[in-house]
Every structure is written in C-alpha cells, then in structure tokens.
C-alpha atoms as a PDB file:
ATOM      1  CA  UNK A   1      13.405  11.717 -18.518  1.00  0.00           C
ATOM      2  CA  UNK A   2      14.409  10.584 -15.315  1.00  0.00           C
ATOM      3  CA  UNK A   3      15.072   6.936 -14.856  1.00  0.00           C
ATOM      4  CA  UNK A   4      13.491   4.339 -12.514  1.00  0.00           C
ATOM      5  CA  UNK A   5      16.994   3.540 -10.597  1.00  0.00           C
ATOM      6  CA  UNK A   6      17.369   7.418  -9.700  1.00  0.00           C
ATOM      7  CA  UNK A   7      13.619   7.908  -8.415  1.00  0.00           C
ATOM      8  CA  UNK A   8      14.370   5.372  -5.862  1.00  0.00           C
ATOM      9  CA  UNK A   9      12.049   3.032  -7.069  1.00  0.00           C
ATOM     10  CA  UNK A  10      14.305   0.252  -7.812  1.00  0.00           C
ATOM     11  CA  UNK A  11      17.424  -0.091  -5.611  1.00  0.00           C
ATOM     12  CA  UNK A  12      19.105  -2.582  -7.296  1.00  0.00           C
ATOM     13  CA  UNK A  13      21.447  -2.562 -10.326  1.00  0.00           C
ATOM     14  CA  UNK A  14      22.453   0.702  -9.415  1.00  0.00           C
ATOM     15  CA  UNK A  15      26.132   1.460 -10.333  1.00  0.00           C
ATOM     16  CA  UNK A  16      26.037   4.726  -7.794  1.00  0.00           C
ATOM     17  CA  UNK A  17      25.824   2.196  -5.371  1.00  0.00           C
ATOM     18  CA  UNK A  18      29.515   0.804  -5.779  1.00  0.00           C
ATOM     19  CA  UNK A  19      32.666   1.972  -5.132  1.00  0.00           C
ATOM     20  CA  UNK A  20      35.054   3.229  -7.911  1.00  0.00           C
ATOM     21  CA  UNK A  21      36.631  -0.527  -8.316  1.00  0.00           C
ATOM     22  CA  UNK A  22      33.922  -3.148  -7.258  1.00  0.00           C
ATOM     23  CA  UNK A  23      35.029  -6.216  -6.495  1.00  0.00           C
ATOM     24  CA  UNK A  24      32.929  -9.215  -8.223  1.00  0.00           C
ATOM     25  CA  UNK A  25      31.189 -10.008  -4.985  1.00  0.00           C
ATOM     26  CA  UNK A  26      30.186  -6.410  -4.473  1.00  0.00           C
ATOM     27  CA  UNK A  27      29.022  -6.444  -7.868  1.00  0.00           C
ATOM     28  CA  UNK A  28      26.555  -9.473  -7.370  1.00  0.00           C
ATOM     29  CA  UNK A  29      25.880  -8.260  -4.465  1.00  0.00           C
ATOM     30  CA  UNK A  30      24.582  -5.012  -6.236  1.00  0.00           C
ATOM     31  CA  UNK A  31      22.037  -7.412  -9.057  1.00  0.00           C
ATOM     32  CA  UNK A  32      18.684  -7.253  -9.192  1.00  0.00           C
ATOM     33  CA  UNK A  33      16.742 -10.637  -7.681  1.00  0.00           C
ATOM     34  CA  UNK A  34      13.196 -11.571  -8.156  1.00  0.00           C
ATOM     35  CA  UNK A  35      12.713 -10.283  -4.361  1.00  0.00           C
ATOM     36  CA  UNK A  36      13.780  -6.755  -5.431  1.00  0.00           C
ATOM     37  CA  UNK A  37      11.144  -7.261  -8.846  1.00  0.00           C
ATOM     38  CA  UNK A  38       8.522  -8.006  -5.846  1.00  0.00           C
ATOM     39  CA  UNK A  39       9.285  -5.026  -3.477  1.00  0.00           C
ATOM     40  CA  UNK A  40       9.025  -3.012  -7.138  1.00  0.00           C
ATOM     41  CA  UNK A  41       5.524  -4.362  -7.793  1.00  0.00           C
ATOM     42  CA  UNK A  42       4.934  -3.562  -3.832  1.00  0.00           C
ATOM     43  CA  UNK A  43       5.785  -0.340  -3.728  1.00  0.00           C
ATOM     44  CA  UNK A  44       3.927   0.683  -6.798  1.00  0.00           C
ATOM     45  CA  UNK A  45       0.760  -1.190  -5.686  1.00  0.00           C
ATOM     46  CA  UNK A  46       1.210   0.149  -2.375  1.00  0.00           C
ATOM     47  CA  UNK A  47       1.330   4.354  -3.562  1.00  0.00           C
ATOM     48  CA  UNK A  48      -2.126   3.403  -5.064  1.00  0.00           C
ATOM     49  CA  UNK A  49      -3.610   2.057  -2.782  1.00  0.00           C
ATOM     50  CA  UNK A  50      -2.868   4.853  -0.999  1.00  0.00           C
ATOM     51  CA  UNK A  51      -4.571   7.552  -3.248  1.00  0.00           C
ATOM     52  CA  UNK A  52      -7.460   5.076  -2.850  1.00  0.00           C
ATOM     53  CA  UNK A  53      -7.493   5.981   1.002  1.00  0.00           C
ATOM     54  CA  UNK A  54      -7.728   9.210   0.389  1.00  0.00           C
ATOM     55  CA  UNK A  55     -10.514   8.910  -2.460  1.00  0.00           C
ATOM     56  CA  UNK A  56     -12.603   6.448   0.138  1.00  0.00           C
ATOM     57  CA  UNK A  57     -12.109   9.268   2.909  1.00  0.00           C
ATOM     58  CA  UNK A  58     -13.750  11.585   0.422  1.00  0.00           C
ATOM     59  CA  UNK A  59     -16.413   9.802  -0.115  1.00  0.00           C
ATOM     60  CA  UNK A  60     -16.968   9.368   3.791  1.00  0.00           C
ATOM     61  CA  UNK A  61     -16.854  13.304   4.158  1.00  0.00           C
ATOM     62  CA  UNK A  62     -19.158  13.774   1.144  1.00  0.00           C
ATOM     63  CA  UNK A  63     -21.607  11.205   2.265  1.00  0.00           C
ATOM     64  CA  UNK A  64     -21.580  12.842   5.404  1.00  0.00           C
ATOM     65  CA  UNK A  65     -21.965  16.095   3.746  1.00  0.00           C
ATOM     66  CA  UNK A  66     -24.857  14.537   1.805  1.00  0.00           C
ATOM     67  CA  UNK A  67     -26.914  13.910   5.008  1.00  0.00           C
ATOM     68  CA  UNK A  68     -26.087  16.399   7.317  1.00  0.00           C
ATOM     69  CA  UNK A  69     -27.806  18.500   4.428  1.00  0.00           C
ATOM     70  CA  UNK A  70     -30.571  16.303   3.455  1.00  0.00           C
ATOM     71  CA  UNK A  71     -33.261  18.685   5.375  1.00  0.00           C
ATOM     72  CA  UNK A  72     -35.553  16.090   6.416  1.00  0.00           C
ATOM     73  CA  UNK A  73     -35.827  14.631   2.854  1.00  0.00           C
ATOM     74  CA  UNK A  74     -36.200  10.853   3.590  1.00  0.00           C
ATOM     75  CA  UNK A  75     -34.861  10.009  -0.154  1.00  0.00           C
ATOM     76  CA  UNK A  76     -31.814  12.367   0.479  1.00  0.00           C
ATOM     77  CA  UNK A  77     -31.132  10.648   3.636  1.00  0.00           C
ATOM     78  CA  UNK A  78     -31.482   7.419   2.357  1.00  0.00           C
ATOM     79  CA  UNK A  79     -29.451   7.752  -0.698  1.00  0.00           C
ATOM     80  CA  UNK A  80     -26.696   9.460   1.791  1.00  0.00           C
ATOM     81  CA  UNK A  81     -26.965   6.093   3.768  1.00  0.00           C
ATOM     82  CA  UNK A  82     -26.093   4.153   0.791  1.00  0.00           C
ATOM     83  CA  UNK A  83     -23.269   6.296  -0.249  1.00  0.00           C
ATOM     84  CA  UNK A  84     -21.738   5.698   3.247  1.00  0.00           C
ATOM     85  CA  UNK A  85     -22.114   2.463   3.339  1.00  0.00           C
ATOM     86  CA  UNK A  86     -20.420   1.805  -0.049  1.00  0.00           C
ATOM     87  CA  UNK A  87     -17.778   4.177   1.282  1.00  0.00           C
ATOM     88  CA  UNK A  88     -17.198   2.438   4.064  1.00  0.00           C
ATOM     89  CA  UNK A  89     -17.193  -0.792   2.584  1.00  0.00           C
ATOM     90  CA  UNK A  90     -14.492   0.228  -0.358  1.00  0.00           C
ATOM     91  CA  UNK A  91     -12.614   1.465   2.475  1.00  0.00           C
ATOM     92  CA  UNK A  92     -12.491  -2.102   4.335  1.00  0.00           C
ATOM     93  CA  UNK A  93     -12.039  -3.703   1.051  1.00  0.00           C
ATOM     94  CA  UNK A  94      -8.805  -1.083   0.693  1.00  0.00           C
ATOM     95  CA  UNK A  95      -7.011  -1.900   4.357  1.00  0.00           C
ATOM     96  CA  UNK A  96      -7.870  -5.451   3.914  1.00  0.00           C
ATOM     97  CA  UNK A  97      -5.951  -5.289   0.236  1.00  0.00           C
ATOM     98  CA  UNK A  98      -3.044  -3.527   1.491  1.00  0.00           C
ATOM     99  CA  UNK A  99      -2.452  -6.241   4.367  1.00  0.00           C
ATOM    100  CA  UNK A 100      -3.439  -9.363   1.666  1.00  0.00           C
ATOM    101  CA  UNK A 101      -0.569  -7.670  -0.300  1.00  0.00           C
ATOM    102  CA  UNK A 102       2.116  -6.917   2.283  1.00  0.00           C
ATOM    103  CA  UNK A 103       1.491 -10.310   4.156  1.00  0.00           C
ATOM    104  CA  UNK A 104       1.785 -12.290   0.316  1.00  0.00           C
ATOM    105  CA  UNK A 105       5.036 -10.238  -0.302  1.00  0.00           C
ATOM    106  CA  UNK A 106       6.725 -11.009   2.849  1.00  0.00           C
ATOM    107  CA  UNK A 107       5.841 -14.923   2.484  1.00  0.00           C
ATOM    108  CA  UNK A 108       7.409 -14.379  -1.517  1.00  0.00           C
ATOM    109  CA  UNK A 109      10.118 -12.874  -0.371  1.00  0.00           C
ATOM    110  CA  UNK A 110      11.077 -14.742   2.718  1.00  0.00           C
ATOM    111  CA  UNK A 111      11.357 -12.242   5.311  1.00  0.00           C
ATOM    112  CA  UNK A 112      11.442 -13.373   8.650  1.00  0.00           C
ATOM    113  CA  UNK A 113      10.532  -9.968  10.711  1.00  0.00           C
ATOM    114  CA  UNK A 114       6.889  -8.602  10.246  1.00  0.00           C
ATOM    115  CA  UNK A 115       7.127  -5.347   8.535  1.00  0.00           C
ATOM    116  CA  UNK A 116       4.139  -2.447   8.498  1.00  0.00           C
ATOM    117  CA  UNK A 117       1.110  -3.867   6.844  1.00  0.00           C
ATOM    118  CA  UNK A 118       1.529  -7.629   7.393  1.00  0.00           C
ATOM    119  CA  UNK A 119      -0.474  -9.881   9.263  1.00  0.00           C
ATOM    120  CA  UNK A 120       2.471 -10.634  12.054  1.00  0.00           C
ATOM    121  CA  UNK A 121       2.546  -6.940  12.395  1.00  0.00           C
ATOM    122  CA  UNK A 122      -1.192  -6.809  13.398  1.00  0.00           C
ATOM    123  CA  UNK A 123      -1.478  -9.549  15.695  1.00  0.00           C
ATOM    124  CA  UNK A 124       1.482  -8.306  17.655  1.00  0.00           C
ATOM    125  CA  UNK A 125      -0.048  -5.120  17.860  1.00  0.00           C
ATOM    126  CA  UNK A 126      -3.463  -6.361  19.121  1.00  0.00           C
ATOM    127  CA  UNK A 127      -1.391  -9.359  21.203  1.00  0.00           C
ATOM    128  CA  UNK A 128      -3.623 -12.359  19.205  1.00  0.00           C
ATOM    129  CA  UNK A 129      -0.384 -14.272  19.410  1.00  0.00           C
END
C-alpha cells in the first residue's frame, strides 16, 4: 500500500527530500507545520469538489437532454426546467465553495500572493480593485 508522503499528497516529513547528512536546520526545515496539515485538507477538499463539477455538468447536459426531447409535453418540459435550475444552482453553490475554501486557506495560512481560486485572484482578474 502506497503511502501518503509518496503520492504527493503531503510534502512534508519526507526523508527523500534531504540530503544523505541533513544538517538540523535542513531537518526542521523538512517538518510538517499546521500550514502543510491545511494545504492537506485543501487539496483533498479541492479533488472533490472537482468530481462535483463534473457531476453538476452532467446534470446540465441531461437536463438539457431532458427538454430538447420533451416533444411538446408541458410536464416534461417543466420538470426539465426544474432539473436545470437545480443544476445550475449546485453548480454556483460548487464555484462559490471552492473560492470560500481557497480564500479561508490562504488567510489560515498567511500567504501574501493570491493563488488560483481566491478572492484576490478574482478581483484582479475582473480589475474590482
């Protein structure tokens, strides 16, 4: 069974990461913080909520699929509506989660640049500065 530290998941405590003889700052260098227990937490949280994109973007194509093959039937069509509105919705609910998440993590772990999915990030790109 492969181990957490070799799947890249956690990239501290890692004894690969030192040279043959460490030297005791290069070895506290190498220990696991609370920051690294946070990007853990992030990461993992983060690879779901990305099969959750996907599963919303199924439900928008199946919705979709739902009315463009309704055939006129007014309770078909309405029940597609609903169905792609709740799809849309969870996926809202989804981007808004991931930023909620990345913008909390950066203010845990005190990084000063923005990184991809915080709310620095956004307002740079859309100049709200």
């Amino acid at each position: 069974m492969a181990s957490f530290a070799s799947a890249a998941l956690v990239n501290c405590g890692q004894a690969s990461n030192l040279p043959d003889k460490p030297t005791p700052e290069q070895i506290q260098a190498n220990e696991c913080k609370l920051s690294d227990l946070i990007f853990t937490i992030e990461r993992i949280i983060n690879f779901l909520l990305s099969w959750a994109w996907i599963i919303a973007i199924f439900y928008i194509m199946w919705a979709g699929y739902n009315m463009m093959f309704a055939a006129g039937n007014s309770e078909d069509i309405e029940s597609a509506k609903k169905q792609f509105r709740n799809a849309i919705i969870g996926f809202v609910l989804i981007m808004a989660s991931y930023l909620l998440i990345n913008w909390i993590v950066s203010l845990f772990t005190g990084q000063g640049d923005p990184r991809a999915g915080s709310f620095k990030a956004l307002q740079d790109l859309l100049l709200l500065k």
